[in-house]
PDB file of N, CA and C in Angstrom:
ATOM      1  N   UNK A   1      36.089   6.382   5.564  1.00  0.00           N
ATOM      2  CA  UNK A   1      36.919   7.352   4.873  1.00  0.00           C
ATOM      3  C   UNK A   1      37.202   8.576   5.728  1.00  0.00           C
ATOM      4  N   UNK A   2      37.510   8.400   7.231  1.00  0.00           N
ATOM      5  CA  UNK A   2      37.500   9.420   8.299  1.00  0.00           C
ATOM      6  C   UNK A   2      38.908  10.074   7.834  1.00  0.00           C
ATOM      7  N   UNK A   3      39.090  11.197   7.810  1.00  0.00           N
ATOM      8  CA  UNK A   3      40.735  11.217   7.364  1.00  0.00           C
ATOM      9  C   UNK A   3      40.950  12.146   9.064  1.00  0.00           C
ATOM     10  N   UNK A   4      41.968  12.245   9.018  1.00  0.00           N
ATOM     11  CA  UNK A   4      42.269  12.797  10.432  1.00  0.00           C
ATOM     12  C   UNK A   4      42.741  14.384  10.410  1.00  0.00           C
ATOM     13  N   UNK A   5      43.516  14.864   9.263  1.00  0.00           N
ATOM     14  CA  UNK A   5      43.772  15.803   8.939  1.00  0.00           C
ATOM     15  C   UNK A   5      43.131  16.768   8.287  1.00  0.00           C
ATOM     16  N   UNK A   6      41.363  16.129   8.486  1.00  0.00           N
ATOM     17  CA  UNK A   6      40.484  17.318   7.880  1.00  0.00           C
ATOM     18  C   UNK A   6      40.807  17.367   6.356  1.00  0.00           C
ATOM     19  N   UNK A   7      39.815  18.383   6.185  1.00  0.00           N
ATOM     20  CA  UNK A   7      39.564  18.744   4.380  1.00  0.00           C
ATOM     21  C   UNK A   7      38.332  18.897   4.377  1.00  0.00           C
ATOM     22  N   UNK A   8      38.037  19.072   2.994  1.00  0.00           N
ATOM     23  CA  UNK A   8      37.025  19.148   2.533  1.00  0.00           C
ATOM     24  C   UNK A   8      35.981  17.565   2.662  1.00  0.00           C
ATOM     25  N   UNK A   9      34.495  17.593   2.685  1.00  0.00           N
ATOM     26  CA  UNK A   9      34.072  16.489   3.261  1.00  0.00           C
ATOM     27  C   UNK A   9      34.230  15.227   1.732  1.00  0.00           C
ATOM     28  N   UNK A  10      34.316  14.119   1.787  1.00  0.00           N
ATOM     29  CA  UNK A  10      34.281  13.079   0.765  1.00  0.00           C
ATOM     30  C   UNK A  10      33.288  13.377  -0.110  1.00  0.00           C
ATOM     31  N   UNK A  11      33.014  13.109  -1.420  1.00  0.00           N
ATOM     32  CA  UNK A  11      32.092  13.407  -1.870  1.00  0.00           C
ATOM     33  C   UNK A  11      31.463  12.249  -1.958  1.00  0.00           C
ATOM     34  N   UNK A  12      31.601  11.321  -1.828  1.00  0.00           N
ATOM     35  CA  UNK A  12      30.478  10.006  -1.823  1.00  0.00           C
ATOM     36  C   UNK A  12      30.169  10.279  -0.154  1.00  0.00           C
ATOM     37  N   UNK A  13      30.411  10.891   0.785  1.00  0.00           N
ATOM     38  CA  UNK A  13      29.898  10.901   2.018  1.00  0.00           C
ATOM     39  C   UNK A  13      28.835  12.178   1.918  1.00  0.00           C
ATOM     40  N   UNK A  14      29.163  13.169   1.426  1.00  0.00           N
ATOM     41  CA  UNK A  14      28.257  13.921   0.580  1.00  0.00           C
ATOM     42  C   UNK A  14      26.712  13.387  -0.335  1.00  0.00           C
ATOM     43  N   UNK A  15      27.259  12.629  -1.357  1.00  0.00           N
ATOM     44  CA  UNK A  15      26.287  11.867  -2.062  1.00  0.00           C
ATOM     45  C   UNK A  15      25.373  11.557  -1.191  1.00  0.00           C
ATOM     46  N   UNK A  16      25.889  10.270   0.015  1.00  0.00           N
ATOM     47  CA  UNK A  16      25.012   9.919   0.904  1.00  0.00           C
ATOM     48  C   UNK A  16      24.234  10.867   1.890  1.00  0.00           C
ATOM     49  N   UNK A  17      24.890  11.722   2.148  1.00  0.00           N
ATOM     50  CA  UNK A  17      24.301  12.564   3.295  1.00  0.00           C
ATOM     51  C   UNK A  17      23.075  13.327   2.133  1.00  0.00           C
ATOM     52  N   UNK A  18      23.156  13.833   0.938  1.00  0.00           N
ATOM     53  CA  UNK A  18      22.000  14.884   0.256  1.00  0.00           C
ATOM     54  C   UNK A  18      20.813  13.305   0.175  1.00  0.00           C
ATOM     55  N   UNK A  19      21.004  11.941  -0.002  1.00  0.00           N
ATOM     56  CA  UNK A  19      20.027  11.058   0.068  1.00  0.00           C
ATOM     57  C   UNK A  19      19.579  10.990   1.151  1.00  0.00           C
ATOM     58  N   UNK A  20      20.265  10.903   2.322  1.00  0.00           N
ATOM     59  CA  UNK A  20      19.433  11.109   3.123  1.00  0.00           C
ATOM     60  C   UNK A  20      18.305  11.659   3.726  1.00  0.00           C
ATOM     61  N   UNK A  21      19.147  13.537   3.294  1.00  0.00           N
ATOM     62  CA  UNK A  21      18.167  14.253   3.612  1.00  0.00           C
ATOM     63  C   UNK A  21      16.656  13.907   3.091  1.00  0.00           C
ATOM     64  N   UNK A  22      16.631  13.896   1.644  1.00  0.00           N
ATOM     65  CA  UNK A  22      15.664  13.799   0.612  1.00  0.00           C
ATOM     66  C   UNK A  22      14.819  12.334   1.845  1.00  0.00           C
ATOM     67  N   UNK A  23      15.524  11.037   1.702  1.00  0.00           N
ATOM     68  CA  UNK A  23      14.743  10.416   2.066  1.00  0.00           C
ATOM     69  C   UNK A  23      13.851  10.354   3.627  1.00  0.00           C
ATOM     70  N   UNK A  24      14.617  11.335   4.760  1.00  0.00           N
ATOM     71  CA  UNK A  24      13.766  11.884   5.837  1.00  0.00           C
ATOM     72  C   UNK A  24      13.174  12.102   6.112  1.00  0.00           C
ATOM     73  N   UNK A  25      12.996  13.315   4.912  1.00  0.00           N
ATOM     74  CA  UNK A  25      11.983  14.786   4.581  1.00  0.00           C
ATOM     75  C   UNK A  25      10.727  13.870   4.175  1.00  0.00           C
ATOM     76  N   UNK A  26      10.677  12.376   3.496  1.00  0.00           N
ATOM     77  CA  UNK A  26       9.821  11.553   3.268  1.00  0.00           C
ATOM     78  C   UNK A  26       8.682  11.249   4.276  1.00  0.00           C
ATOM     79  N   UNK A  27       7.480  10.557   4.760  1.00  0.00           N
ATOM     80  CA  UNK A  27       6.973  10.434   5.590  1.00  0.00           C
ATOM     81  C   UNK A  27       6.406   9.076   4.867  1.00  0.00           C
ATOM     82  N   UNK A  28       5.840   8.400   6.075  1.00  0.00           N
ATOM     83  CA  UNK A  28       5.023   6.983   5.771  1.00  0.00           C
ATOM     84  C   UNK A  28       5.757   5.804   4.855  1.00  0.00           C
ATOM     85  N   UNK A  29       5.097   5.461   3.626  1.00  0.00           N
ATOM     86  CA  UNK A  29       5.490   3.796   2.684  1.00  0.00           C
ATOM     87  C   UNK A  29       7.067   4.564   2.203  1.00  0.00           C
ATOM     88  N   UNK A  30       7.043   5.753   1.676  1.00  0.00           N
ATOM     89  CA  UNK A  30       7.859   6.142   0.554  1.00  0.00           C
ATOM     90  C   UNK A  30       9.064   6.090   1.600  1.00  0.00           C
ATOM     91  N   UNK A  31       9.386   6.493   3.027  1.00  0.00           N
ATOM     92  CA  UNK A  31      10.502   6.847   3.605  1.00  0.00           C
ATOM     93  C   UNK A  31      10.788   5.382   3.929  1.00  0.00           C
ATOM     94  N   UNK A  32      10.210   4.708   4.268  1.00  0.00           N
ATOM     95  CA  UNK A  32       9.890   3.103   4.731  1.00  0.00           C
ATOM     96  C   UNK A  32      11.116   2.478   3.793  1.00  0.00           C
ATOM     97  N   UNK A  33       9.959   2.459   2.408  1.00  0.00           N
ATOM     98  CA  UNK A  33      10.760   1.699   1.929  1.00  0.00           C
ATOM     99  C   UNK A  33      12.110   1.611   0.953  1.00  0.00           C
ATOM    100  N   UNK A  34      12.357   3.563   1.229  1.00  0.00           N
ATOM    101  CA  UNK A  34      14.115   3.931   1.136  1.00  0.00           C
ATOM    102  C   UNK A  34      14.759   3.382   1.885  1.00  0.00           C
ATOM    103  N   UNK A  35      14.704   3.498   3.341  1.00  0.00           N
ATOM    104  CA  UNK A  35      15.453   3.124   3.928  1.00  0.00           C
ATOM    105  C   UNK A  35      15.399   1.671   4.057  1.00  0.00           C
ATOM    106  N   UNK A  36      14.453   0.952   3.555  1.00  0.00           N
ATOM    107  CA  UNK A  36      14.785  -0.594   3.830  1.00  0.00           C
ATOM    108  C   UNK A  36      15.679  -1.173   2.449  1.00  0.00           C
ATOM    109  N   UNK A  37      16.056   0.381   1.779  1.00  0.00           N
ATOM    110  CA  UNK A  37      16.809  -0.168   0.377  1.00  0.00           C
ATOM    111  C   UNK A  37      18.320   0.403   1.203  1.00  0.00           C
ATOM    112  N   UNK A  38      18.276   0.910   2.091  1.00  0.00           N
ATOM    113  CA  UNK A  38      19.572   2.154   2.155  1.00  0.00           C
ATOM    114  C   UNK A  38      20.968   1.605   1.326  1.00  0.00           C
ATOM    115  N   UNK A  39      20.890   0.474   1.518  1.00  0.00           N
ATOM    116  CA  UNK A  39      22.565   0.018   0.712  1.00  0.00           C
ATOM    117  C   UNK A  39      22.231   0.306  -0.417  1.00  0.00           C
ATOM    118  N   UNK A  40      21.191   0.527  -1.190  1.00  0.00           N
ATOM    119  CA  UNK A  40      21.188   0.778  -2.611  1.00  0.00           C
ATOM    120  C   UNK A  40      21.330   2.311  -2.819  1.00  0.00           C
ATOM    121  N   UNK A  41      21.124   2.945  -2.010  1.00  0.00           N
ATOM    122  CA  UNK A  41      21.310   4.617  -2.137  1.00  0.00           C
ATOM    123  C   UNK A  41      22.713   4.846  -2.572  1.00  0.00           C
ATOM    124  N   UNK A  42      22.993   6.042  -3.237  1.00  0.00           N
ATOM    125  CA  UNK A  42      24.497   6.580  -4.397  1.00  0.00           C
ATOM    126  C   UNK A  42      25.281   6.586  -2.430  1.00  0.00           C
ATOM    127  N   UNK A  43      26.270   6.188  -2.542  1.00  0.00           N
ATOM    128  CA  UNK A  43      27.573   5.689  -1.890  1.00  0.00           C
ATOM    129  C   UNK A  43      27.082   5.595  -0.619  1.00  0.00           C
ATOM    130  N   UNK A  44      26.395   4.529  -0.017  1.00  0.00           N
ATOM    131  CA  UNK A  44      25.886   4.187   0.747  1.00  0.00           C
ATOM    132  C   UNK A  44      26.986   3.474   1.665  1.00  0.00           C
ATOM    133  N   UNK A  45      27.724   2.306   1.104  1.00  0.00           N
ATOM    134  CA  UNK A  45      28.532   1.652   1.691  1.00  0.00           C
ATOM    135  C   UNK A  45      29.712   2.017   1.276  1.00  0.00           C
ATOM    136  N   UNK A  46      30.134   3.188   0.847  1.00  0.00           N
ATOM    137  CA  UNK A  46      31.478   4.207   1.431  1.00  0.00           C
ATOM    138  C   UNK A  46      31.124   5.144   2.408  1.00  0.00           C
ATOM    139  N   UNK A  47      29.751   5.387   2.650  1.00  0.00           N
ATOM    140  CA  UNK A  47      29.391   6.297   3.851  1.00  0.00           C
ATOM    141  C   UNK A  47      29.454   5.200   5.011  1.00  0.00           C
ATOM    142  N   UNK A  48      28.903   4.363   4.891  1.00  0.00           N
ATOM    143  CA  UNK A  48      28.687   3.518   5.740  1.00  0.00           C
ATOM    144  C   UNK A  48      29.352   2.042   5.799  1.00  0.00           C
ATOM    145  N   UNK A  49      30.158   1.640   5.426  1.00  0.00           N
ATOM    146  CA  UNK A  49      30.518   0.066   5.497  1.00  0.00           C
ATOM    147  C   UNK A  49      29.904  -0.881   6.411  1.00  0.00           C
ATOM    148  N   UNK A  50      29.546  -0.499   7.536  1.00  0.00           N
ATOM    149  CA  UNK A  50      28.884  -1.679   8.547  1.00  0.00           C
ATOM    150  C   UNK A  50      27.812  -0.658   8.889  1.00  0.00           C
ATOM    151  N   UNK A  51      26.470  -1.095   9.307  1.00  0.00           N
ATOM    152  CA  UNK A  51      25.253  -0.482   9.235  1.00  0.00           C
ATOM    153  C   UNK A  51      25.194  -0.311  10.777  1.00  0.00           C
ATOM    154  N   UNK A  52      25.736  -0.456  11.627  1.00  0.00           N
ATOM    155  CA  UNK A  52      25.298  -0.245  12.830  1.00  0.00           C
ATOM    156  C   UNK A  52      25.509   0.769  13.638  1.00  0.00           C
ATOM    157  N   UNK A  53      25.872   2.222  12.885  1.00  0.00           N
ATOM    158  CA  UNK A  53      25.568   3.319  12.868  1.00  0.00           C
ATOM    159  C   UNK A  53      24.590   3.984  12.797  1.00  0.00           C
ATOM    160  N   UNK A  54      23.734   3.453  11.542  1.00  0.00           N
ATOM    161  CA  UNK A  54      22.693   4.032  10.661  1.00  0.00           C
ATOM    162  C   UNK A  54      21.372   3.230  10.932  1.00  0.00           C
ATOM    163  N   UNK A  55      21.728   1.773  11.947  1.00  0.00           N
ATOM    164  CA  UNK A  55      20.401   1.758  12.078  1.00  0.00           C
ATOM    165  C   UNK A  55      19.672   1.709  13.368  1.00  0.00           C
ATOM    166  N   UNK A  56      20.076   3.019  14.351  1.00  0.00           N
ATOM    167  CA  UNK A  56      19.084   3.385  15.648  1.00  0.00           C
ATOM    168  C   UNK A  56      18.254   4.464  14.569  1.00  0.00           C
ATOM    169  N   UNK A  57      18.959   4.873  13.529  1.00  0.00           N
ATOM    170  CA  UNK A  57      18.024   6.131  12.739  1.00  0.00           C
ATOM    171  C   UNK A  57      16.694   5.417  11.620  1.00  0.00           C
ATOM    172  N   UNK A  58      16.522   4.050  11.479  1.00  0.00           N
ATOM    173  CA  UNK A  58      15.707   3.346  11.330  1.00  0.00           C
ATOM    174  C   UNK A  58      14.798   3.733  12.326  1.00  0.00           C
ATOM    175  N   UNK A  59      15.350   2.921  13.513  1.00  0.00           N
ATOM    176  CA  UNK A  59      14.347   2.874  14.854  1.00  0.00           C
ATOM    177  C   UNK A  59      13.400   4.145  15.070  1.00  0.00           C
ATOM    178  N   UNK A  60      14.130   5.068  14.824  1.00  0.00           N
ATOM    179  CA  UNK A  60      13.625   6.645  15.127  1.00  0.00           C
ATOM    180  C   UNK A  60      12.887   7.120  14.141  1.00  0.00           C
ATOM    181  N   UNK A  61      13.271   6.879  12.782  1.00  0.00           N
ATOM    182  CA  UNK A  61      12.066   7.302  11.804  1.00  0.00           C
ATOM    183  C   UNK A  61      10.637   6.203  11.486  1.00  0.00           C
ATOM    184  N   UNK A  62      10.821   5.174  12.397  1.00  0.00           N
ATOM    185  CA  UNK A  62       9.744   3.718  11.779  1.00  0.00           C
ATOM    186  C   UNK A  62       9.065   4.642  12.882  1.00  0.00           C
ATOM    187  N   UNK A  63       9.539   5.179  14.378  1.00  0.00           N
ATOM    188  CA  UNK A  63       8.489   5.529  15.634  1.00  0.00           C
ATOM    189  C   UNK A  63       7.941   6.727  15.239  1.00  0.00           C
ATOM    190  N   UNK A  64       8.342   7.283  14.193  1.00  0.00           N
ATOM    191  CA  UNK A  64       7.885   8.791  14.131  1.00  0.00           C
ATOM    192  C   UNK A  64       7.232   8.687  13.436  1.00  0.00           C
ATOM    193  N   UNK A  65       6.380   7.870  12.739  1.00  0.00           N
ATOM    194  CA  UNK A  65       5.315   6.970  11.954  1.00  0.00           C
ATOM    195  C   UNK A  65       5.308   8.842  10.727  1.00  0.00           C
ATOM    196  N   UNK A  66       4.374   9.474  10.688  1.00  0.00           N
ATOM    197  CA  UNK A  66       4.233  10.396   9.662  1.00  0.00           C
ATOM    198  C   UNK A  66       4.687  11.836  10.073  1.00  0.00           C
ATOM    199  N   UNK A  67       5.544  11.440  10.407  1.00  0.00           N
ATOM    200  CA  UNK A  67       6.289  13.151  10.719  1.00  0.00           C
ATOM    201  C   UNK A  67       7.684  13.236  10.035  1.00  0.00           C
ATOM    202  N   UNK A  68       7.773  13.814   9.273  1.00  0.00           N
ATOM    203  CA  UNK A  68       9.219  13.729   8.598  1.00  0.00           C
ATOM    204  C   UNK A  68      10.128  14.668   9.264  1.00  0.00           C
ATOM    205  N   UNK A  69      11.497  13.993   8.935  1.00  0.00           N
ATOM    206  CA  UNK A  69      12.819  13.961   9.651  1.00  0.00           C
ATOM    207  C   UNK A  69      12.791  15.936   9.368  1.00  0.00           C
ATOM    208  N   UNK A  70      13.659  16.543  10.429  1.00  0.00           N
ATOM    209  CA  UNK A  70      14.145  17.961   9.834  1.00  0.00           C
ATOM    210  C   UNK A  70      15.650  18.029  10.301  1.00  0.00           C
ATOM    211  N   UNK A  71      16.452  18.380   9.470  1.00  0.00           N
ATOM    212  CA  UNK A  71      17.635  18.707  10.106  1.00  0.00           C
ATOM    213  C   UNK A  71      17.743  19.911  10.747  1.00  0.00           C
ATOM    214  N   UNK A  72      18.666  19.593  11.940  1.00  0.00           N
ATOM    215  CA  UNK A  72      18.992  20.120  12.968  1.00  0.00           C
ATOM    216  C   UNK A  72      20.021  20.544  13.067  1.00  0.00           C
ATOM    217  N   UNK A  73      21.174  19.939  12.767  1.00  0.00           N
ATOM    218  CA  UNK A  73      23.014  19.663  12.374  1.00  0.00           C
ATOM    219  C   UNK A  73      23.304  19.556  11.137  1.00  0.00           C
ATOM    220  N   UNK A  74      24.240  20.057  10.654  1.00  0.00           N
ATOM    221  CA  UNK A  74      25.581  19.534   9.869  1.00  0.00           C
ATOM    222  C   UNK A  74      26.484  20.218   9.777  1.00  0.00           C
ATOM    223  N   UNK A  75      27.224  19.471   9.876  1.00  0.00           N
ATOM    224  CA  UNK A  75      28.810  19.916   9.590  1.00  0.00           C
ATOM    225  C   UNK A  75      29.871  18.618   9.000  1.00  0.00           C
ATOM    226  N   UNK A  76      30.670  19.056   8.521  1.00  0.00           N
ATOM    227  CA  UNK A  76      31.703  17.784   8.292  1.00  0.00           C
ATOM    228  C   UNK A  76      33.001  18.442   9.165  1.00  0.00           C
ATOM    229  N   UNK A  77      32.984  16.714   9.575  1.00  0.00           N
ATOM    230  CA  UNK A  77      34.062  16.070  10.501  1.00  0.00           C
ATOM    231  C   UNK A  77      34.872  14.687  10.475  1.00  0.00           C
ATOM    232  N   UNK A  78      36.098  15.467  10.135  1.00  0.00           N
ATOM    233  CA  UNK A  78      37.171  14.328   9.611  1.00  0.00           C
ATOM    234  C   UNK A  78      36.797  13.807   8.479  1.00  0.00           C
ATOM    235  N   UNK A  79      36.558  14.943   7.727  1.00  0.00           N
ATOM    236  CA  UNK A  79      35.913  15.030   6.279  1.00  0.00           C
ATOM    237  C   UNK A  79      35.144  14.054   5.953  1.00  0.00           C
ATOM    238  N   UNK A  80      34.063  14.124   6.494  1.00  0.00           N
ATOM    239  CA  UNK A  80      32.852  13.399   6.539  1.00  0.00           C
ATOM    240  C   UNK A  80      31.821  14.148   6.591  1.00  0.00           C
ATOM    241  N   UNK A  81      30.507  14.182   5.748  1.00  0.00           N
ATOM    242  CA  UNK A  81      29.276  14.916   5.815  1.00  0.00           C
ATOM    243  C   UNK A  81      28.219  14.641   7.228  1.00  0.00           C
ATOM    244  N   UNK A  82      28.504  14.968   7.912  1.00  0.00           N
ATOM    245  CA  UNK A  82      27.616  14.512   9.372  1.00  0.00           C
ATOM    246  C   UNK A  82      26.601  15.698   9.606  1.00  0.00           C
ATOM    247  N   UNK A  83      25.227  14.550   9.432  1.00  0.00           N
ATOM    248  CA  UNK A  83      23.815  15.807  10.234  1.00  0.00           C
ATOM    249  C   UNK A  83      23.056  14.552  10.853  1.00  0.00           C
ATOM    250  N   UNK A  84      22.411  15.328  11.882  1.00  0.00           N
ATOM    251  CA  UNK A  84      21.216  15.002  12.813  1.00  0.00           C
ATOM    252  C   UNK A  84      19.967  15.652  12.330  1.00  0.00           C
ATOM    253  N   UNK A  85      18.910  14.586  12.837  1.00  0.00           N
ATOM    254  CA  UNK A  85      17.493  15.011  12.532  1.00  0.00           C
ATOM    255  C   UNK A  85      16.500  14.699  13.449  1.00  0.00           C
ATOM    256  N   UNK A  86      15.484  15.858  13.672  1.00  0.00           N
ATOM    257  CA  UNK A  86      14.367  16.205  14.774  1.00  0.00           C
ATOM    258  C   UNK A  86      13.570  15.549  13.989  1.00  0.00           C
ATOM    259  N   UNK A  87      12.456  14.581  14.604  1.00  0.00           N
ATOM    260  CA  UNK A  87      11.507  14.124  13.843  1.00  0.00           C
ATOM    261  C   UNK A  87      10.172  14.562  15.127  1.00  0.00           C
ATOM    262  N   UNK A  88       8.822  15.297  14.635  1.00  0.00           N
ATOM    263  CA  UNK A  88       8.280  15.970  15.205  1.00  0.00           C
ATOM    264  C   UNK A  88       8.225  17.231  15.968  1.00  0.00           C
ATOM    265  N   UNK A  89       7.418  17.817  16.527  1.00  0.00           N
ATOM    266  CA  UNK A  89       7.696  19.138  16.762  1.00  0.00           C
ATOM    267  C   UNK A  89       8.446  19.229  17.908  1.00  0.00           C
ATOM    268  N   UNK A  90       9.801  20.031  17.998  1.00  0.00           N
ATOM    269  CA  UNK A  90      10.038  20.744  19.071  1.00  0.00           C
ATOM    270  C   UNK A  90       9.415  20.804  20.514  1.00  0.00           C
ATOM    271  N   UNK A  91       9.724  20.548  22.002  1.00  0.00           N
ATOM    272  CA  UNK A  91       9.087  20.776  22.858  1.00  0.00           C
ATOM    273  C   UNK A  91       8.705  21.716  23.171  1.00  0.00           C
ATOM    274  N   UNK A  92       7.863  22.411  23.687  1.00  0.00           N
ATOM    275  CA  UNK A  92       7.351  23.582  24.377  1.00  0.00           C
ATOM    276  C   UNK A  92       8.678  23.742  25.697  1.00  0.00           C
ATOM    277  N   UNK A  93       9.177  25.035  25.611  1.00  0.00           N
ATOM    278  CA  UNK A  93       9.586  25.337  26.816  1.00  0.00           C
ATOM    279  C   UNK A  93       9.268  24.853  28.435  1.00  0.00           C
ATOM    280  N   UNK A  94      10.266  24.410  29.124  1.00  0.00           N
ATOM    281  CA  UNK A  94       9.096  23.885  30.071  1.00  0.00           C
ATOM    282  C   UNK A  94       8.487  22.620  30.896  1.00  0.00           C
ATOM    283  N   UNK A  95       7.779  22.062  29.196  1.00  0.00           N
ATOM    284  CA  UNK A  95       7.289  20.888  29.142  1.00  0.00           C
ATOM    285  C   UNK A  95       8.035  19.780  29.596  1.00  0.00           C
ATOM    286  N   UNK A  96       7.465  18.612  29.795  1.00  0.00           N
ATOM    287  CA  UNK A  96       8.053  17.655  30.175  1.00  0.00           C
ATOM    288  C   UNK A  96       8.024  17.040  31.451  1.00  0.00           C
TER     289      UNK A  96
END
């Protein structure tokens, strides 16, 4: 539902994006086994129609075993609800 001419963001891309958050902020069985429902989440597959967007963010929350997701981003683009999420702490300046 990318529109090109901007607007306000979709509200089923909305819907999906406030589930998300909620299910991030989750840690361990409970975030697990949201996301192994994700097509069942409120407008899941109008946010998403083909999953292969949404699932390197599987990969990243199964490795972050009990640290829940924090957002970092959002904004909507091409009236779409779009955020990113830090899972664990921040690096130390420096580090690495």
């Amino acid at each position: 539902r990318f529109r090109f001419e901007g607007g306000p963001a979709d509200p089923d891309s909305v819907r999906f994006d406030t589930w998300l958050e909620e299910t991030l902020g989750l840690t361990g069985a409970g975030r697990e086994a949201r996301l192994g429902a994700w097509a069942d989440a409120p407008a899941a597959r109008a946010a998403h129609p083909r999953e292969e967007h949404l699932l390197p963010l599987h990969v990243v929350a199964g490795a972050a075993t009990d640290e829940p997701g924090v957002p970092v981003f959002r904004d909507t683009v091409m009236a779409s609800a779009q955020s990113a999420y830090r899972f664990g702490a921040p690096a130390e300046p420096g580090a690495g």
